[in-house]
Protein backbone atom coordinates (compact mmCIF):
# COMPACT_ATOMS: atom_id res chain seq x y z
CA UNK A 1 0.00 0.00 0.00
CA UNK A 2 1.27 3.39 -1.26
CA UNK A 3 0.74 6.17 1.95
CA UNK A 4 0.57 9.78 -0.16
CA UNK A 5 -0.34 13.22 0.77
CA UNK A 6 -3.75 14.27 -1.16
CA UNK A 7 -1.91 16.72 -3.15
CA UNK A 8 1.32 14.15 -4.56
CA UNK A 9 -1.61 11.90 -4.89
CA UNK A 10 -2.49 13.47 -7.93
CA UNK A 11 -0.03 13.31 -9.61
CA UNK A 12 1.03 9.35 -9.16
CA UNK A 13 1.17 7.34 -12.30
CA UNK A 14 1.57 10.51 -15.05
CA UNK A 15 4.03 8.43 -17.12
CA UNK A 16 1.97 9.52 -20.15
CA UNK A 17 2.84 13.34 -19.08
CA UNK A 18 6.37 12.20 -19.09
CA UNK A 19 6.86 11.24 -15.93
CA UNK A 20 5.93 9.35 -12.41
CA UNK A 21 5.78 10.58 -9.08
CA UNK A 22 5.55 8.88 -5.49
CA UNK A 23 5.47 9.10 -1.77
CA UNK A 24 5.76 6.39 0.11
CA UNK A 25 4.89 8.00 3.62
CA UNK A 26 3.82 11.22 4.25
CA UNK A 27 6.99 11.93 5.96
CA UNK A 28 9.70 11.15 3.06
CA UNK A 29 10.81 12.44 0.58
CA UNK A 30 8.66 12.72 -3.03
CA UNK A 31 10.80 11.13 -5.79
CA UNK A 32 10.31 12.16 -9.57
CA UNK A 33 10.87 9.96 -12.79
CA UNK A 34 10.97 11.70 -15.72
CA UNK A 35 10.42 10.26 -18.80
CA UNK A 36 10.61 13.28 -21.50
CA UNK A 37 10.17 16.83 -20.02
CA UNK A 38 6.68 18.87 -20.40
CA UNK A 39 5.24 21.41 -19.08
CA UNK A 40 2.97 18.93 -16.71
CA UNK A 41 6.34 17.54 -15.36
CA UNK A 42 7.48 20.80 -14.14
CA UNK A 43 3.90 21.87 -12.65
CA UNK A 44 4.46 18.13 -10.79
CA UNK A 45 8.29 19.52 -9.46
CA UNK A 46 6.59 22.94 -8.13
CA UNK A 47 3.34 21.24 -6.62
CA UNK A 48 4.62 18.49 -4.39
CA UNK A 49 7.94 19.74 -4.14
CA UNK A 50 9.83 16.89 -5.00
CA UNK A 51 13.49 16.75 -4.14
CA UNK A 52 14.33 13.16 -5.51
CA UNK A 53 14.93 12.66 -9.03
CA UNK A 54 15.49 10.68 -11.78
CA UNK A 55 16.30 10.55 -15.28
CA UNK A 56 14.94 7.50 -16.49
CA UNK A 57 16.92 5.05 -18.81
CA UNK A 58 14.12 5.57 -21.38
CA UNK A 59 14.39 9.69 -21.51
CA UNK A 60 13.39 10.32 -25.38
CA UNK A 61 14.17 14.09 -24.69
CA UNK A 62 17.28 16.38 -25.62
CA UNK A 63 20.02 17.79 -23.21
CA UNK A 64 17.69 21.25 -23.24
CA UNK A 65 15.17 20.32 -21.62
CA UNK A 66 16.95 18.71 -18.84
CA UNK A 67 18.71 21.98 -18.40
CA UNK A 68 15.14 23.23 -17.46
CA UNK A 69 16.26 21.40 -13.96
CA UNK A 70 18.13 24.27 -13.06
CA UNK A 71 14.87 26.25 -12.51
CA UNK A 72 14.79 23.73 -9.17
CA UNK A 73 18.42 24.37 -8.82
CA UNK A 74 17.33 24.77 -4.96
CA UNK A 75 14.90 22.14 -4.71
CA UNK A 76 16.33 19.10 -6.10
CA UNK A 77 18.39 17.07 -3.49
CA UNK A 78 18.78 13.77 -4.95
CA UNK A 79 19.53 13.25 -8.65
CA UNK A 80 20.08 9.96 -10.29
CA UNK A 81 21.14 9.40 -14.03
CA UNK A 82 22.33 5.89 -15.84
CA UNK A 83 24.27 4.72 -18.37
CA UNK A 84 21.78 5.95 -20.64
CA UNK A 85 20.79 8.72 -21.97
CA UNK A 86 24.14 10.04 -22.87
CA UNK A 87 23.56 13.79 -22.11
CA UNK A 88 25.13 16.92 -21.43
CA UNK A 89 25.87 16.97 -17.48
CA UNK A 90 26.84 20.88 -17.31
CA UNK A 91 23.73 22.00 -15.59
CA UNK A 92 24.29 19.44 -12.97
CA UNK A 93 26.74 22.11 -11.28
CA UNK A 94 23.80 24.95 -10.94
CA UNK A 95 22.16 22.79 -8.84
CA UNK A 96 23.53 24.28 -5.89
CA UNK A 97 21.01 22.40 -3.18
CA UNK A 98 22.26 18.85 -4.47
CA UNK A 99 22.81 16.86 -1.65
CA UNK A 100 23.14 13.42 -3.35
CA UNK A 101 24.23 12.43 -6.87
CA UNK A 102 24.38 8.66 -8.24
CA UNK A 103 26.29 8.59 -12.04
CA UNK A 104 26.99 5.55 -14.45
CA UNK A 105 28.23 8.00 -17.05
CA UNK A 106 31.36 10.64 -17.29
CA UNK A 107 31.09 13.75 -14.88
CA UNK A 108 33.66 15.76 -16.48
CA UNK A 109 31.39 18.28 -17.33
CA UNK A 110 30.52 18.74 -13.66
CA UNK A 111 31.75 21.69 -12.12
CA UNK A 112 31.92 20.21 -8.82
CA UNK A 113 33.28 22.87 -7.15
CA UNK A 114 29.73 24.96 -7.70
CA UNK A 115 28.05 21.91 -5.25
CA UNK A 116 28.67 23.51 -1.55
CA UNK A 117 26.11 20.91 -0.17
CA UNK A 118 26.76 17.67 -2.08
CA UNK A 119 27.74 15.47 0.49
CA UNK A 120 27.12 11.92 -1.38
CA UNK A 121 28.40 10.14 -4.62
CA UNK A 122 27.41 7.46 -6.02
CA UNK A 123 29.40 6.40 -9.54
CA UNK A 124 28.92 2.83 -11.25
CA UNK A 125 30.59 1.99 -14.63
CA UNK A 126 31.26 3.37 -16.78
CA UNK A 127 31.19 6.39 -14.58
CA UNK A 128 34.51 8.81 -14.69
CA UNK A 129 35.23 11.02 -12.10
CA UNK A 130 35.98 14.18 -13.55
CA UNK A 131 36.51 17.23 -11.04
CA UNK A 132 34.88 15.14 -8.02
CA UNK A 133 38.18 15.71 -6.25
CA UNK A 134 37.27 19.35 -6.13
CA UNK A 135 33.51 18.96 -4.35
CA UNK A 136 34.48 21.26 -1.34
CA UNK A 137 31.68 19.20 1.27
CA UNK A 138 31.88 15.14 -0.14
CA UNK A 139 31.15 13.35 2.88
CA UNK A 140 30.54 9.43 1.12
CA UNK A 141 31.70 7.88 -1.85
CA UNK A 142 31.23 4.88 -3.97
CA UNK A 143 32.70 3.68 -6.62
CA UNK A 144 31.39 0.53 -8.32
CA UNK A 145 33.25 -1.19 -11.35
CA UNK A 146 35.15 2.44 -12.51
CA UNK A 147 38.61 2.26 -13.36
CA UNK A 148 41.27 3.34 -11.01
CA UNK A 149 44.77 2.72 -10.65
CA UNK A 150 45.13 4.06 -6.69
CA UNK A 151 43.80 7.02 -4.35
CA UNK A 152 45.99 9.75 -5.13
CA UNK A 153 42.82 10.92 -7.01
CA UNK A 154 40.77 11.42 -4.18
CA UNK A 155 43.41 12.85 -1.91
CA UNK A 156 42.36 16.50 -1.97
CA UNK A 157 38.93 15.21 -0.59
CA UNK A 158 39.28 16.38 3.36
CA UNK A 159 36.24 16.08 3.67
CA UNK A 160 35.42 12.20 2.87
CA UNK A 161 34.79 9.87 5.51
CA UNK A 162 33.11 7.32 4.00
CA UNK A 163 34.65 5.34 1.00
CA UNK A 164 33.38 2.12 -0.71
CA UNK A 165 35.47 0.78 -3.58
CA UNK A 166 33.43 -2.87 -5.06
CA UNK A 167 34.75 -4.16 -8.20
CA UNK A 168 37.28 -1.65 -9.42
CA UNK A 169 39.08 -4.11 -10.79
CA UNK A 170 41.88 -1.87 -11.94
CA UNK A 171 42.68 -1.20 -8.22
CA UNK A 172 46.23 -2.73 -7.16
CA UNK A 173 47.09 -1.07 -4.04
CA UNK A 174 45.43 1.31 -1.83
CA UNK A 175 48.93 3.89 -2.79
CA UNK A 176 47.47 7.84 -1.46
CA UNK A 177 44.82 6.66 1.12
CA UNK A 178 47.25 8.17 3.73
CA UNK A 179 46.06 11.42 3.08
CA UNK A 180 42.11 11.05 3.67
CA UNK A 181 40.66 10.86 7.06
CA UNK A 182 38.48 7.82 6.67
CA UNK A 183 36.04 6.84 9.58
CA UNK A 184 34.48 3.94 6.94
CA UNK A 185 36.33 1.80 4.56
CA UNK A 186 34.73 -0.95 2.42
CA UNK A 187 36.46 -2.90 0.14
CA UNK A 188 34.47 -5.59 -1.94
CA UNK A 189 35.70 -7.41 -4.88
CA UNK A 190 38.80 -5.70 -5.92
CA UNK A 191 40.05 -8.81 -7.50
CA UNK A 192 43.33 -6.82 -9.07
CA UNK A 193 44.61 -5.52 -5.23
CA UNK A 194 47.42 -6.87 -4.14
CA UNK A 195 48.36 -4.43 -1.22
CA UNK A 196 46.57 -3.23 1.57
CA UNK A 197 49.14 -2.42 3.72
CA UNK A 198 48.93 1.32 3.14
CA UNK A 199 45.97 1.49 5.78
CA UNK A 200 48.02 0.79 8.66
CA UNK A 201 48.02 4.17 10.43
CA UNK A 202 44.87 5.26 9.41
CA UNK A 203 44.33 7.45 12.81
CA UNK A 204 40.62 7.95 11.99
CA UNK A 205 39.60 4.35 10.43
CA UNK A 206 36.01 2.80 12.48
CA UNK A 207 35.00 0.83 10.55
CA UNK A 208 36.76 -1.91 7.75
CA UNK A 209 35.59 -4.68 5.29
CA UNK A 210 37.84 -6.45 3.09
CA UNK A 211 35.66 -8.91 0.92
CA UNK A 212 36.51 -10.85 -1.78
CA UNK A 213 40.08 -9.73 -1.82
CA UNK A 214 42.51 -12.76 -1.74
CA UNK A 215 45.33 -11.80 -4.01
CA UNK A 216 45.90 -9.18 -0.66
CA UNK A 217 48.36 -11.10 1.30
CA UNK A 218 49.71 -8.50 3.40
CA UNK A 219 47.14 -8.07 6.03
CA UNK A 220 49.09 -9.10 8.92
CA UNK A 221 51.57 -6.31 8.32
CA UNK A 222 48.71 -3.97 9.51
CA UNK A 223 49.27 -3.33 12.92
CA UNK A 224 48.04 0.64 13.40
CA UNK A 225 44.34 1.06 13.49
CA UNK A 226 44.20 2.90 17.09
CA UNK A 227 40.07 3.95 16.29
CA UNK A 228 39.32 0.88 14.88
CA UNK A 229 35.42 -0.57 16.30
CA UNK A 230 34.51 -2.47 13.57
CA UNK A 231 36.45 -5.52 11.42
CA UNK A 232 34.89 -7.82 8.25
CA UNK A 233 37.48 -10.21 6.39
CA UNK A 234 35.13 -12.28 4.11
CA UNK A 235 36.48 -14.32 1.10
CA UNK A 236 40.56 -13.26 2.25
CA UNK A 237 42.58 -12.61 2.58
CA UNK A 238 44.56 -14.95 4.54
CA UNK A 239 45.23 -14.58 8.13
CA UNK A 240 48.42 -15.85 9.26
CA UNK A 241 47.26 -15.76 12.87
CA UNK A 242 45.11 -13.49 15.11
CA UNK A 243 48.67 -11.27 15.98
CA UNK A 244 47.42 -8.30 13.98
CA UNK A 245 43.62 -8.45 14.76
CA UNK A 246 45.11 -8.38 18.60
CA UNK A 247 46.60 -4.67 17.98
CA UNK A 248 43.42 -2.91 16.99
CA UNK A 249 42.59 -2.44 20.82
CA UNK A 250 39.40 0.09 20.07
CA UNK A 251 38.15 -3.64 18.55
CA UNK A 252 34.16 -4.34 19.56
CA UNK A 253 33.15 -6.30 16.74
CA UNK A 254 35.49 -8.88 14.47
CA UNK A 255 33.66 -10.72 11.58
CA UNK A 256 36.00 -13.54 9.90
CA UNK A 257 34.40 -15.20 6.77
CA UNK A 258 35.04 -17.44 4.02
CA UNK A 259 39.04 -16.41 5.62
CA UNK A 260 41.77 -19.09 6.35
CA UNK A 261 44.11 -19.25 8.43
CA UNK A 262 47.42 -20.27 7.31
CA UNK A 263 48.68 -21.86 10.23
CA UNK A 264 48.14 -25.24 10.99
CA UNK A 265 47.76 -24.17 15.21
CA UNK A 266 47.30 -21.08 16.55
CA UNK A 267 46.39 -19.29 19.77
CA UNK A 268 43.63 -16.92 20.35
CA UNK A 269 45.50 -15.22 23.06
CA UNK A 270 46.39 -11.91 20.72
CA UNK A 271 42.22 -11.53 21.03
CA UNK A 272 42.24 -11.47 25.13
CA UNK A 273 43.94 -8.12 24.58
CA UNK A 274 40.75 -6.96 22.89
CA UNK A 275 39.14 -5.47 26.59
CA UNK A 276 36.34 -3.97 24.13
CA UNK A 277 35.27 -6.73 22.21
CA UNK A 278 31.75 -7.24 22.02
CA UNK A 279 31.14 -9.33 19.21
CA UNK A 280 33.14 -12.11 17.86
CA UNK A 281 32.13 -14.31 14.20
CA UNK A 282 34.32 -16.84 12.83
CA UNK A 283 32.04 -18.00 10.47
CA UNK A 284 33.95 -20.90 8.02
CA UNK A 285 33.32 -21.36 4.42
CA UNK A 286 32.23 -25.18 2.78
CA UNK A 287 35.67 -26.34 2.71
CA UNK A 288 37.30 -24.16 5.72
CA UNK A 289 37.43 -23.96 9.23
CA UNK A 290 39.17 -23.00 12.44
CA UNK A 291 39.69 -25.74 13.56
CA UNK A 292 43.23 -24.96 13.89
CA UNK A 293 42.96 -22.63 17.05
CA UNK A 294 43.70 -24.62 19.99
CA UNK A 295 42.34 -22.57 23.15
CA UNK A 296 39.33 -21.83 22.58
CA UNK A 297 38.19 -21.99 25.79
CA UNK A 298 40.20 -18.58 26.66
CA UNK A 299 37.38 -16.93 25.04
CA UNK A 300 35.88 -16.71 29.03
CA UNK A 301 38.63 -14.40 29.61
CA UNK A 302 37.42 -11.68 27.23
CA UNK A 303 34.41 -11.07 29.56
CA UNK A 304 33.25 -7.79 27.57
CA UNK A 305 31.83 -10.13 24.67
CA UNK A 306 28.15 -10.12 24.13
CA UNK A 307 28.07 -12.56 21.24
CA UNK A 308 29.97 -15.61 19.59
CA UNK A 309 29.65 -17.51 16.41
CA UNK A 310 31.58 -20.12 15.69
CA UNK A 311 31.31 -22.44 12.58
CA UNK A 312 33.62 -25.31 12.16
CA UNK A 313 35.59 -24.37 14.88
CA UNK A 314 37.99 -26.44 16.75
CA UNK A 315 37.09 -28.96 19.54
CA UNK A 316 36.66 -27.96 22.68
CA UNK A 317 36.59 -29.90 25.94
CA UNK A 318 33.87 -28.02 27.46
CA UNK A 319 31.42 -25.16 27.68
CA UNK A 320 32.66 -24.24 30.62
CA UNK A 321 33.89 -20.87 29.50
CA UNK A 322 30.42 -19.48 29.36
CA UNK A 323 30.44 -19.33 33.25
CA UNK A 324 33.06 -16.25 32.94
CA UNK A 325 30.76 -13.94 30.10
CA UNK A 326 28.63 -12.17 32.45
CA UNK A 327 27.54 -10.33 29.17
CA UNK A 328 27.04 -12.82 27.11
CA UNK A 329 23.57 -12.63 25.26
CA UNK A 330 23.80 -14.87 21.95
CA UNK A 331 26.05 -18.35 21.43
CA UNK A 332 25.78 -20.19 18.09
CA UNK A 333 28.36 -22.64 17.42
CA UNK A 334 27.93 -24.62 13.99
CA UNK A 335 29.90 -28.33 13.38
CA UNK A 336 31.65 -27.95 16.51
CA UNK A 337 32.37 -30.63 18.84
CA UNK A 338 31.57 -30.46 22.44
CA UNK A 339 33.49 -33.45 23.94
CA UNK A 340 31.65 -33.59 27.94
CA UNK A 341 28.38 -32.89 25.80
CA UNK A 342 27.19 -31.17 29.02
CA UNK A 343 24.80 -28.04 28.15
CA UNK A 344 24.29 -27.79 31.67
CA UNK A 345 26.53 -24.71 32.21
CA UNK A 346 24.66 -22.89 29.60
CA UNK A 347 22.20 -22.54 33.14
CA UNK A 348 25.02 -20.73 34.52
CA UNK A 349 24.98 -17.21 31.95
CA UNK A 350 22.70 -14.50 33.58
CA UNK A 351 22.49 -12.97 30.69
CA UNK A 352 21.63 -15.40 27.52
CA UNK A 353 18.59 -14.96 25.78
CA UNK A 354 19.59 -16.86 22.22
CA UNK A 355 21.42 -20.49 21.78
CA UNK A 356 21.78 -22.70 19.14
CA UNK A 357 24.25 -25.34 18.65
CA UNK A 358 24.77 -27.54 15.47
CA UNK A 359 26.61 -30.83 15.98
CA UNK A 360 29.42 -31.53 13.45
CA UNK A 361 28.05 -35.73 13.76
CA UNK A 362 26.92 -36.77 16.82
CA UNK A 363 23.86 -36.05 18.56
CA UNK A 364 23.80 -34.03 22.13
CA UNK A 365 21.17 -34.67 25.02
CA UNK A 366 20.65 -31.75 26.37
CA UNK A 367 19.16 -33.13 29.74
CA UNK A 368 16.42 -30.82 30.56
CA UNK A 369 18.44 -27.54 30.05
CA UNK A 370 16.36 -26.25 26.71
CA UNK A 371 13.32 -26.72 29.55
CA UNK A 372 15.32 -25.20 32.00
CA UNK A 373 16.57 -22.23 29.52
CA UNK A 374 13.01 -21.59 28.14
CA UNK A 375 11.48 -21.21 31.09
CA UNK A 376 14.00 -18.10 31.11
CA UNK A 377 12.72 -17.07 28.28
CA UNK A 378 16.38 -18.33 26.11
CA UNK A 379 15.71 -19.99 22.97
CA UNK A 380 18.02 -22.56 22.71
CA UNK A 381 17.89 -24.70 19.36
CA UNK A 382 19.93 -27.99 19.25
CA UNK A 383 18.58 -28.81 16.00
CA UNK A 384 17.91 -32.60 15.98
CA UNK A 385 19.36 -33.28 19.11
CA UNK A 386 16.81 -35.19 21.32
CA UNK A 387 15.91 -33.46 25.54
CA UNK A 388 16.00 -35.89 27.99
């Protein structure tokens, strides 16, 4: 169900005018389509006073009368424009109230210097930058599947704090990042890096993902991330051990996916360092695990966690280490062996509300303790496992 203001209502489903309008709630934000300019498509942009809009892939107009935008040069907030049509982008830098701009074609005829509010890009191939390193206010950037060699590009960009880099396959090394002040950094896909040891010192860095980024095998030299909250390594690259995670002391969340570890034992003593650490996921792929780390049981000493997923982790003797995470709120452990098989302790966690345990072969009894646990309100779900 659409929820409109009587006056947008109106003017829903005009394609035949040239364009479609919408509101989904009252309280957001109207979004245009336009289709071909007319004169009932700018009576649409003054009545409901929409801010979002965009050019559709079908446009059958000319570059002029998309330079009759400029008219909202104030209004508009959000403007979106694809791959197609392939039009004149000049009046794009009158529109001094743009806030947000998404691009899969070249900006070079953006003056972005003339955009004092634009504080969000979007650009997806085959999108060039043009003068974006000159926008005097970008706060967030994204660049899907552009070319780029490295960051110098971006480097007179004080502003940026958000940066998201997925599929720039011409992308080697992360070479000029030293000079932004990043607080977000996502990197997803860039099958062509090699390098990402340039982010170690990033003062201002909260939050990292690394996905899909194997051929970068220099990880572990990254030992300077003093702001550091938040950490995603999915699909590499390799970890030679948990010594560099261990350094990133500002560390409440650590997400491990898809990710091996090259050692054939290692320790998770670098992560009892980790006196933030809130939330921990090693979660293996189909032909990976951790089974290599061999104390697992230490996790009880980081008593600040609040969740733990483990998925083909290693063996462990015992629960036991529950009993010392006064915090903790959610277990899951997938294909892990519990050798005493005694759920028991799970009673012994004040604060658990959410369990689930998935046997690598054998089947648990849980003796009562699900009962036990639900009548505390904790889910617990031991799969097939029978309660005796």
């Amino acid at each position: 169900m659409t929820y409109v203001t009587p006056e947008v209502n109106r003017f829903q489903d005009r394609a035949g005018d040239g364009f479609l309008i919408r509101q989904t709630r009252p309280e957001t934000p109207v979004y245009l389509r336009i289709y071909y300019w007319s004169d009932a498509a700018a009576k649409a942009m003054r009545d409901s006073g929409a801010t979002h809009i965009t050019i559709s892939s079908e446009f059958s107009g000319d570059d002029r009368q998309l330079h009759a935008l400029r008219d909202f040069a104030s209004q508009i907030q959000y403007l979106e424009l694809g791959s197609k049509p392939k039009v004149d982008l000049a009046f794009v830098s009158e529109l001094h109230g743009l806030r947000e701009l998404t691009l899969a074609q070249s900006a070079d005829a953006i003056d972005f210097a003339r955009l004092p509010l634009l504080k969000s890009c979007l650009f997806l191939k085959p999108a060039s930058l043009g003068g974006l390193a000159q926008a005097p206010a970008l706060e967030r950037l994204q660049l899907w599947g552009i070319k780029l060699s490295g960051l110098s590009a971006l480097s007179s960009l004080k502003t940026l704090r958000e940066l998201v880099l997925r599929e720039v396959v011409s992308l080697t090394s992360l070479d000029g990042i030293e000079a932004l002040r990043l607080e977000r950094l996502e990197l997803v896909y860039n099958r062509g890096l090699r390098s990402v040891a340039n982010l170690n010192g990033s003062s201002s860095l909260v939050v990292l993902e690394i996905s899909g980024s194997s051929a970068a095998d220099d990880f572990n030299e990254i030992t300077d991330l003093p702001m550091l909250e938040r950490l995603t390594v999915s699909s590499g690259p390799a970890l030679r051990s948990f010594d560099a995670v261990g350094n990133f002391g500002n560390l409440r969340m650590l997400h491990l996916q898809n990710t091996n570890m090259r050692a054939t034992s290692c320790s998770i003593a670098p992560l009892l360092k980790l006196r933030q650490l809130q939330a921990l996921s090693l979660h293996a792929g189909p032909s990976k695990g951790y089974g290599c780390i061999t104390d697992i049981e230490r996790l009880g000493e980081i008593t600040s966690l609040e969740s733990i997923y483990i998925d083909r982790g290693p063996k462990t003797s015992s629960l036991g280490f529950v009993r010392s995470l006064p915090q903790l709120r959610k277990l899951r452990l997938s294909r892990m062996e519990i050798e005493d098989g005694d759920f028991s302790v799970l009673l012994q966690a004040p604060a658990l509300t959410d369990v689930e345990i998935t046997p690598p072969r054998k089947h648990y009894r849980t003796n009562g303790v699900a009962a036990a646990l639900n009548a505390r309100k904790v889910a617990m779900n031991t799969h097939d496992q029978a309660d005796a």
